[in-house]
N, C-alpha and C. Protein backbone atom coordinates (compact mmCIF):
# COMPACT_ATOMS: atom_id res chain seq x y z
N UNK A 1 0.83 -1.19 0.00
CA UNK A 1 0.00 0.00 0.00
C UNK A 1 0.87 1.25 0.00
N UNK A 2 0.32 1.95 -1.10
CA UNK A 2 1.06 3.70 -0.85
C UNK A 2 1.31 4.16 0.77
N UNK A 3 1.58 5.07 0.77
CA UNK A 3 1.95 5.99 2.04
C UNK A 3 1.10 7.43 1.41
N UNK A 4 -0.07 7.88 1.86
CA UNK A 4 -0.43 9.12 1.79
C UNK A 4 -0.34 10.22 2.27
N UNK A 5 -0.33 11.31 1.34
CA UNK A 5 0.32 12.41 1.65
C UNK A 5 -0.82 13.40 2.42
N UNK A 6 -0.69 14.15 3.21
CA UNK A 6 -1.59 14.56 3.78
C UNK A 6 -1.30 16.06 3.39
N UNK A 7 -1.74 17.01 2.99
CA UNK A 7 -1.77 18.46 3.48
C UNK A 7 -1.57 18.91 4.71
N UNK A 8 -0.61 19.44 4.67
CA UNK A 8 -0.24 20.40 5.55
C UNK A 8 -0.26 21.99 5.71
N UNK A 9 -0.77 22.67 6.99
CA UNK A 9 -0.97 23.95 6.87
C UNK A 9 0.14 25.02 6.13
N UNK A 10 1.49 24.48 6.45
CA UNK A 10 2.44 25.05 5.13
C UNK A 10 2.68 24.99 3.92
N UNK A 11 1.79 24.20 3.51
CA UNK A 11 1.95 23.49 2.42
C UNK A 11 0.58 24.66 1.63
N UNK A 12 -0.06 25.51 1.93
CA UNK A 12 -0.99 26.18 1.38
C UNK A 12 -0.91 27.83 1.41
N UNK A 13 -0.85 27.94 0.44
CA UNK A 13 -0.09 29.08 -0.47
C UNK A 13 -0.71 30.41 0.37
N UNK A 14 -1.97 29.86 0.64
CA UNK A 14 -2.46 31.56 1.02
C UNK A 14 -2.18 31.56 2.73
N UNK A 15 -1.77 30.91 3.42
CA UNK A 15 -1.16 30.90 4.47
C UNK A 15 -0.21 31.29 4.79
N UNK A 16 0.96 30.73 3.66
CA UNK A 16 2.25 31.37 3.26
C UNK A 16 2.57 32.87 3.55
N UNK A 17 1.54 33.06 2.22
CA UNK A 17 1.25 34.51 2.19
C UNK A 17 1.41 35.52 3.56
N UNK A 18 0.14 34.72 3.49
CA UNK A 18 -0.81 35.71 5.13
C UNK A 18 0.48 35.88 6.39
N UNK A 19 1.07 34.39 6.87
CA UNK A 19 2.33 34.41 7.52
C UNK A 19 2.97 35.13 7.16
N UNK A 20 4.10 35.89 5.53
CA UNK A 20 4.80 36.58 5.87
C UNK A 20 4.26 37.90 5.72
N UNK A 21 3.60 37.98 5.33
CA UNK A 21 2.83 39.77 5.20
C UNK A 21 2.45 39.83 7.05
N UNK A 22 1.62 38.95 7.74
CA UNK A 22 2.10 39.52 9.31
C UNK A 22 3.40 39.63 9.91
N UNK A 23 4.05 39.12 9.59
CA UNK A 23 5.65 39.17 9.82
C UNK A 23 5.87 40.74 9.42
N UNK A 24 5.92 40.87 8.28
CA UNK A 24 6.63 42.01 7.31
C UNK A 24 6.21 43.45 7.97
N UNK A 25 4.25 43.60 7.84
CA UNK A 25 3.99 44.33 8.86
C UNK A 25 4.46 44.46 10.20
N UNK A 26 4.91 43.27 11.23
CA UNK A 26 5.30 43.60 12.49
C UNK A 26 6.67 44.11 12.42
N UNK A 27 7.44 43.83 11.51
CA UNK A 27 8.74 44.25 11.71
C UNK A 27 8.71 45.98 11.40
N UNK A 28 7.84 46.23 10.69
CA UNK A 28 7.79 47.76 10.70
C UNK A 28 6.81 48.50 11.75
N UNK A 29 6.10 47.80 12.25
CA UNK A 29 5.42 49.01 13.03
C UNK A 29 6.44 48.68 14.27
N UNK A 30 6.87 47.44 14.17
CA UNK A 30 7.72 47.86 15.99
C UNK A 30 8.62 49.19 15.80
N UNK A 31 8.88 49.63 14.55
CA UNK A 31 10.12 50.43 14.63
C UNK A 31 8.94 52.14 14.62
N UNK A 32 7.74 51.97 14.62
CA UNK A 32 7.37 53.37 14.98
C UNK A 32 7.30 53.60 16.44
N UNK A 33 7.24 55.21 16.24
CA UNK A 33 6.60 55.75 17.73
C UNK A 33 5.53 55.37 18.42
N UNK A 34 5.60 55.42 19.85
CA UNK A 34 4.53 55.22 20.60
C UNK A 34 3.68 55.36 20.21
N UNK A 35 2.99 56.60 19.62
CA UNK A 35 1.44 56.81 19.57
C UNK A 35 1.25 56.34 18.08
N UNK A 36 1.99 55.79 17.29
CA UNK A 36 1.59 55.44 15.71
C UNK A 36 1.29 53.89 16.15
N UNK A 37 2.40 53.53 17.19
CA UNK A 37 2.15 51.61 17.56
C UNK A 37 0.97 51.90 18.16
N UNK A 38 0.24 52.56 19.25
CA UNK A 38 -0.79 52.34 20.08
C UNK A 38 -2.16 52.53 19.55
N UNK A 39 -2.20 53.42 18.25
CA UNK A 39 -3.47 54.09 17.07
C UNK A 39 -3.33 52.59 16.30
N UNK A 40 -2.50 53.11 15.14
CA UNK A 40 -2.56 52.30 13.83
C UNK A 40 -1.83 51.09 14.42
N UNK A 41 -0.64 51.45 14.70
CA UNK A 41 0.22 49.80 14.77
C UNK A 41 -0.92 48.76 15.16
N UNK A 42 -1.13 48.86 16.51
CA UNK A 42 -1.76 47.55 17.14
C UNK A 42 -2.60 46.81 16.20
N UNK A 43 -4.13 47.87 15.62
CA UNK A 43 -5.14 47.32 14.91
C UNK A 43 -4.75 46.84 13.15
N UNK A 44 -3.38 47.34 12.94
CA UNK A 44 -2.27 47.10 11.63
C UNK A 44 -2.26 45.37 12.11
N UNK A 45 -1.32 45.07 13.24
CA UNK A 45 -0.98 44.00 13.34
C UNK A 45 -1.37 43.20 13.31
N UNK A 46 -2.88 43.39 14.03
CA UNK A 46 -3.63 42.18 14.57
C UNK A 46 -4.60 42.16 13.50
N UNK A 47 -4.68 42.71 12.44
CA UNK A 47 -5.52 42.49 10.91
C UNK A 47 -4.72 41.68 10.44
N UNK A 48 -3.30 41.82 10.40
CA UNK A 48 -2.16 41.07 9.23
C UNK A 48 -2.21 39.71 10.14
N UNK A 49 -2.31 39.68 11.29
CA UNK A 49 -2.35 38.10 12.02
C UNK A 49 -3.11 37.66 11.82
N UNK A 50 -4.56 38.14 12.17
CA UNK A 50 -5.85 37.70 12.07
C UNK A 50 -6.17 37.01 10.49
N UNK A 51 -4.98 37.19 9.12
CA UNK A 51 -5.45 36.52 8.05
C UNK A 51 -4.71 35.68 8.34
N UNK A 52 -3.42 35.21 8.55
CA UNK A 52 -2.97 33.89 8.98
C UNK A 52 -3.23 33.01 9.78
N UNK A 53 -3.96 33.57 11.13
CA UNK A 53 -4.74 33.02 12.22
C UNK A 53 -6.18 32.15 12.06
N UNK A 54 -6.62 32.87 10.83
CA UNK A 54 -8.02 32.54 10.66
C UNK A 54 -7.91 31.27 9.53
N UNK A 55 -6.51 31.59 8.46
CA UNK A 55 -6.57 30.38 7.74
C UNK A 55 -6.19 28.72 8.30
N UNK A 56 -5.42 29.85 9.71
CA UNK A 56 -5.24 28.42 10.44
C UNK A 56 -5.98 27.25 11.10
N UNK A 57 -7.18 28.66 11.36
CA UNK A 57 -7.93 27.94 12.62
C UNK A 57 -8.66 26.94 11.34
N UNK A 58 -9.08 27.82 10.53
CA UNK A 58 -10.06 26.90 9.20
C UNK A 58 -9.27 26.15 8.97
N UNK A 59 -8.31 25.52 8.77
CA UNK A 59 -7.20 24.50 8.45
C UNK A 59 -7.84 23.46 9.24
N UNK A 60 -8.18 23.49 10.90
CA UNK A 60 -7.61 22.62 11.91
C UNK A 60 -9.15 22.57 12.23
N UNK A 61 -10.41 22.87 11.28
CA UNK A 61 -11.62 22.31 12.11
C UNK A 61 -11.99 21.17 10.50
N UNK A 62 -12.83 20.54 10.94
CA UNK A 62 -13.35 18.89 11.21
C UNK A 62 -14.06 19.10 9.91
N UNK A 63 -15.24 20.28 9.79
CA UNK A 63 -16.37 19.74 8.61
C UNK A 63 -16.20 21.13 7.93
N UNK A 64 -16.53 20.61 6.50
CA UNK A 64 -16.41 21.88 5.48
C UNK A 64 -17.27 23.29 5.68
N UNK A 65 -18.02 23.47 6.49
CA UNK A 65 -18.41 24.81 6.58
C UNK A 65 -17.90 25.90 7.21
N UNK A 66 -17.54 24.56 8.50
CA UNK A 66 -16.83 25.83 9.35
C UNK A 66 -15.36 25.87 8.69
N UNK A 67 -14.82 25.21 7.83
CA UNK A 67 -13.42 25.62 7.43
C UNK A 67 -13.65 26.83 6.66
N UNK A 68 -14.49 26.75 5.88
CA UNK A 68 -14.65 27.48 4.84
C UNK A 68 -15.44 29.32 5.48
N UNK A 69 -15.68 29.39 6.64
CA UNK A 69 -16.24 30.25 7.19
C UNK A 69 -15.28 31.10 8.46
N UNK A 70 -14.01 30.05 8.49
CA UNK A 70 -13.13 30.91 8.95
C UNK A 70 -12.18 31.80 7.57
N UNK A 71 -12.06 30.72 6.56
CA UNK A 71 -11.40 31.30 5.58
C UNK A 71 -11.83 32.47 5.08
N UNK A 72 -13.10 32.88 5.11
CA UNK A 72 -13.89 33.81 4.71
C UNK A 72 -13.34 35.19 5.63
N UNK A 73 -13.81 34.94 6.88
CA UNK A 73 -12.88 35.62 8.53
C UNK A 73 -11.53 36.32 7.37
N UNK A 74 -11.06 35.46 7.20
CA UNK A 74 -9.47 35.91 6.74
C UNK A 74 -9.71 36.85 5.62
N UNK A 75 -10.77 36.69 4.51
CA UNK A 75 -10.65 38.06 3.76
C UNK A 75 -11.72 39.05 4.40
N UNK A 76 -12.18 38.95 5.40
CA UNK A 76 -12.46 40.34 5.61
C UNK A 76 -11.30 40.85 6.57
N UNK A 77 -10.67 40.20 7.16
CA UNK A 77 -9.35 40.80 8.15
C UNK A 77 -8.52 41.35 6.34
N UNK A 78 -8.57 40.88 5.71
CA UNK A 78 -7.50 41.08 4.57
C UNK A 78 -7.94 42.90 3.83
N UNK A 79 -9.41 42.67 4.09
CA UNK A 79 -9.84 44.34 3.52
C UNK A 79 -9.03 45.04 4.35
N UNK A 80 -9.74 44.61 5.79
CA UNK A 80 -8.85 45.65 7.35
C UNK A 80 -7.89 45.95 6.87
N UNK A 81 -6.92 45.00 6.27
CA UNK A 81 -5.56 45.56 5.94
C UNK A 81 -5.17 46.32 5.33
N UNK A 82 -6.00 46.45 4.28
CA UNK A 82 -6.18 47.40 3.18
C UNK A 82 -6.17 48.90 3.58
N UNK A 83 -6.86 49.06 4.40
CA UNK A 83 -7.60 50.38 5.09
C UNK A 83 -6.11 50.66 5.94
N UNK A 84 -5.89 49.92 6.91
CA UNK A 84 -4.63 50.41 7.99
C UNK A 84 -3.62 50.80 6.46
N UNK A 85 -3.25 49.88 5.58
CA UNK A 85 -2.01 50.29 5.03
C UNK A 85 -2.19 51.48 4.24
N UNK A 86 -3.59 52.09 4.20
CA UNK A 86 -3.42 53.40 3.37
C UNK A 86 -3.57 54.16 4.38
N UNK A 87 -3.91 54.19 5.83
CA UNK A 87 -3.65 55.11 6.70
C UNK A 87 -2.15 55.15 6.85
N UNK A 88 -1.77 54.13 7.02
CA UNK A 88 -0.38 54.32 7.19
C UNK A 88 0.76 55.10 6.33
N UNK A 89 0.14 54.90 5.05
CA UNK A 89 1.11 55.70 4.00
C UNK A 89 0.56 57.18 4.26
N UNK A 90 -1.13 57.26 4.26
CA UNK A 90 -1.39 58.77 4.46
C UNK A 90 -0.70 59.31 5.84
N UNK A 91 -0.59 58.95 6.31
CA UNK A 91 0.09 59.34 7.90
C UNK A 91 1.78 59.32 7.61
N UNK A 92 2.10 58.81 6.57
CA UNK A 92 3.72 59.38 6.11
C UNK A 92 4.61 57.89 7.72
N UNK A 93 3.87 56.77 8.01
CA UNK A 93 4.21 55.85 8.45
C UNK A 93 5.12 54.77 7.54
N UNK A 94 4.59 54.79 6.30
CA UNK A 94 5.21 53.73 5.63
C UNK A 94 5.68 54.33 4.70
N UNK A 95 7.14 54.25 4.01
CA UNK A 95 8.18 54.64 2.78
C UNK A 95 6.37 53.70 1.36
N UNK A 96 7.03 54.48 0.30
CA UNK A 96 5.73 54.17 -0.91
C UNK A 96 6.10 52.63 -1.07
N UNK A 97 7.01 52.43 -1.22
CA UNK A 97 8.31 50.93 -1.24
C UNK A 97 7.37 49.84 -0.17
N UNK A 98 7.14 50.19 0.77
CA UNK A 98 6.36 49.44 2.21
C UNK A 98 5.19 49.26 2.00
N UNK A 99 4.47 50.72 1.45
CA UNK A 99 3.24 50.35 0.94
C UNK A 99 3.23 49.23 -0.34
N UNK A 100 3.49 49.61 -1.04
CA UNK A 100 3.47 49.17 -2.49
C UNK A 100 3.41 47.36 -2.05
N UNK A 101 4.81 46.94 -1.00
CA UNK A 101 4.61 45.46 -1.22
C UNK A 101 3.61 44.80 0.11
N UNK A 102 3.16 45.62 1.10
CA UNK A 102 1.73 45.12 1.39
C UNK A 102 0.67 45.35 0.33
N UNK A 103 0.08 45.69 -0.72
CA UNK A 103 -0.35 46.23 -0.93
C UNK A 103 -0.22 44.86 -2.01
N UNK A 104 0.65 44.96 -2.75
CA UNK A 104 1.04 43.87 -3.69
C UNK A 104 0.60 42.69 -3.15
N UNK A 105 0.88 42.18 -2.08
CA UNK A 105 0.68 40.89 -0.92
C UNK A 105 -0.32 40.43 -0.55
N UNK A 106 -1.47 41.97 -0.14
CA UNK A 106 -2.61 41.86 0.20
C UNK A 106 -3.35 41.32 -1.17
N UNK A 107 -3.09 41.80 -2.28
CA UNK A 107 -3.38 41.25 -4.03
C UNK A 107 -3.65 40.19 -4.20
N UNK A 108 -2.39 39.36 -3.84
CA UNK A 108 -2.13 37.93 -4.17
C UNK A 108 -2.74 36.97 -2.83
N UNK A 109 -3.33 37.15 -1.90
CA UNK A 109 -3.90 36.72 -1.03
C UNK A 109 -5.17 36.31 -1.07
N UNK A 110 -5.80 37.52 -1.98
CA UNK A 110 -7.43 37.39 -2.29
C UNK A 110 -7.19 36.23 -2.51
N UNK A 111 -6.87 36.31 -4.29
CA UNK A 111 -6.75 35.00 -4.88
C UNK A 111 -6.45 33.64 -4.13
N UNK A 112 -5.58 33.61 -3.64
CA UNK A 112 -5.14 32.73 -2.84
C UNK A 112 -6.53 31.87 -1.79
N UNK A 113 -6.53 32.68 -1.12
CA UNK A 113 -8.06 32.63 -0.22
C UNK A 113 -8.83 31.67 -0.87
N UNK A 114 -9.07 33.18 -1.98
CA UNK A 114 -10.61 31.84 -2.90
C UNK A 114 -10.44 30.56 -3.43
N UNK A 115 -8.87 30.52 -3.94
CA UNK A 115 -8.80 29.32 -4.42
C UNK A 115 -9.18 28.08 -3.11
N UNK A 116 -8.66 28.62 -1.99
CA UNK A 116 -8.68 27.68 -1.41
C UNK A 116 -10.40 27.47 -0.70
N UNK A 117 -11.09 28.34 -0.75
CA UNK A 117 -12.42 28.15 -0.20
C UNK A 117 -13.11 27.17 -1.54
N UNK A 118 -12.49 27.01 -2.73
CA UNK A 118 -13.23 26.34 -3.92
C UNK A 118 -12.74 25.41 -3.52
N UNK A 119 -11.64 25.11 -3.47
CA UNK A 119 -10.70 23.83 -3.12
C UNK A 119 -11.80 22.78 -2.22
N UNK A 120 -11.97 23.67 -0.67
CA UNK A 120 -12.32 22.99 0.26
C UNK A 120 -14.20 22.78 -0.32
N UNK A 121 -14.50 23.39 -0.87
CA UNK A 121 -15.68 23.27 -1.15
C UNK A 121 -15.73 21.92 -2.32
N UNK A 122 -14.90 22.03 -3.02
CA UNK A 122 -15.11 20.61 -4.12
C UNK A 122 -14.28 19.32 -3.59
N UNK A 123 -13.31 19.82 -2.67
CA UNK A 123 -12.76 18.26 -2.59
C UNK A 123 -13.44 17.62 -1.11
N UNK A 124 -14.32 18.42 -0.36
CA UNK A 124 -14.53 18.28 1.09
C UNK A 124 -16.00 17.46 1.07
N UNK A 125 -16.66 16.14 1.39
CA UNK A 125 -17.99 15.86 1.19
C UNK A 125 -18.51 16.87 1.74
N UNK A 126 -18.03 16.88 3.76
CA UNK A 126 -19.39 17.46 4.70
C UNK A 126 -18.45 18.68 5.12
């Protein structure tokens, strides 16, 4: 008998993603001022986690709805992101360079997302 391969939460692209775009974001807001980390930073961060967090949690539950209903969770945290990273550039927080590749990241995530909510929807019975 084969040996089957199982999926793994690294193994899925829009996770990838989501992981280093919260990374990328935290490494720059730690380097602002107090009151830019305590306004924007915090609710910055915990949007850019909250899409890796949420693809996770949908990763690690049992029946196809609720996977597919955290994944969902993850693109609306993914708009959030949207919104903080143009406050952030309007607030002269982020170089255009910083914006540009959240911005780029947040792009390729959508996609990512949906593929995987079709995914779980056609290969998942319940």
């Amino acid at each position: 008998m084969g040996e089957k391969n199982y999926l793994k939460l690294n193994d899925i692209d829009a996770y990838k993603i989501a992981f280093h775009l919260s990374n990328y974001v935290w490494d720059l807001v730690v380097q602002w001022d107090i009151f830019a980390k305590k306004t924007i930073g915090a609710q910055f961060v915990d949007a850019a986690d909250s899409n890796a967090a949420n693809i996770a949690e949908g990763f690690g539950r049992w029946h196809k709805k609720d996977k597919v209903k955290f994944y969902r969770y993850s693109q609306g945290s993914r708009k959030e992101c949207y919104d903080w990273n143009e406050k952030a550039r309007y607030r002269k927080l982020l170089t255009e360079e910083q914006y540009n590749h959240i911005f780029q990241e947040l792009e390729k995530l959508g996609p990512a997302i949906s593929r995987l909510i079709k995914f779980t929807n056609e290969k998942l019975s319940q």
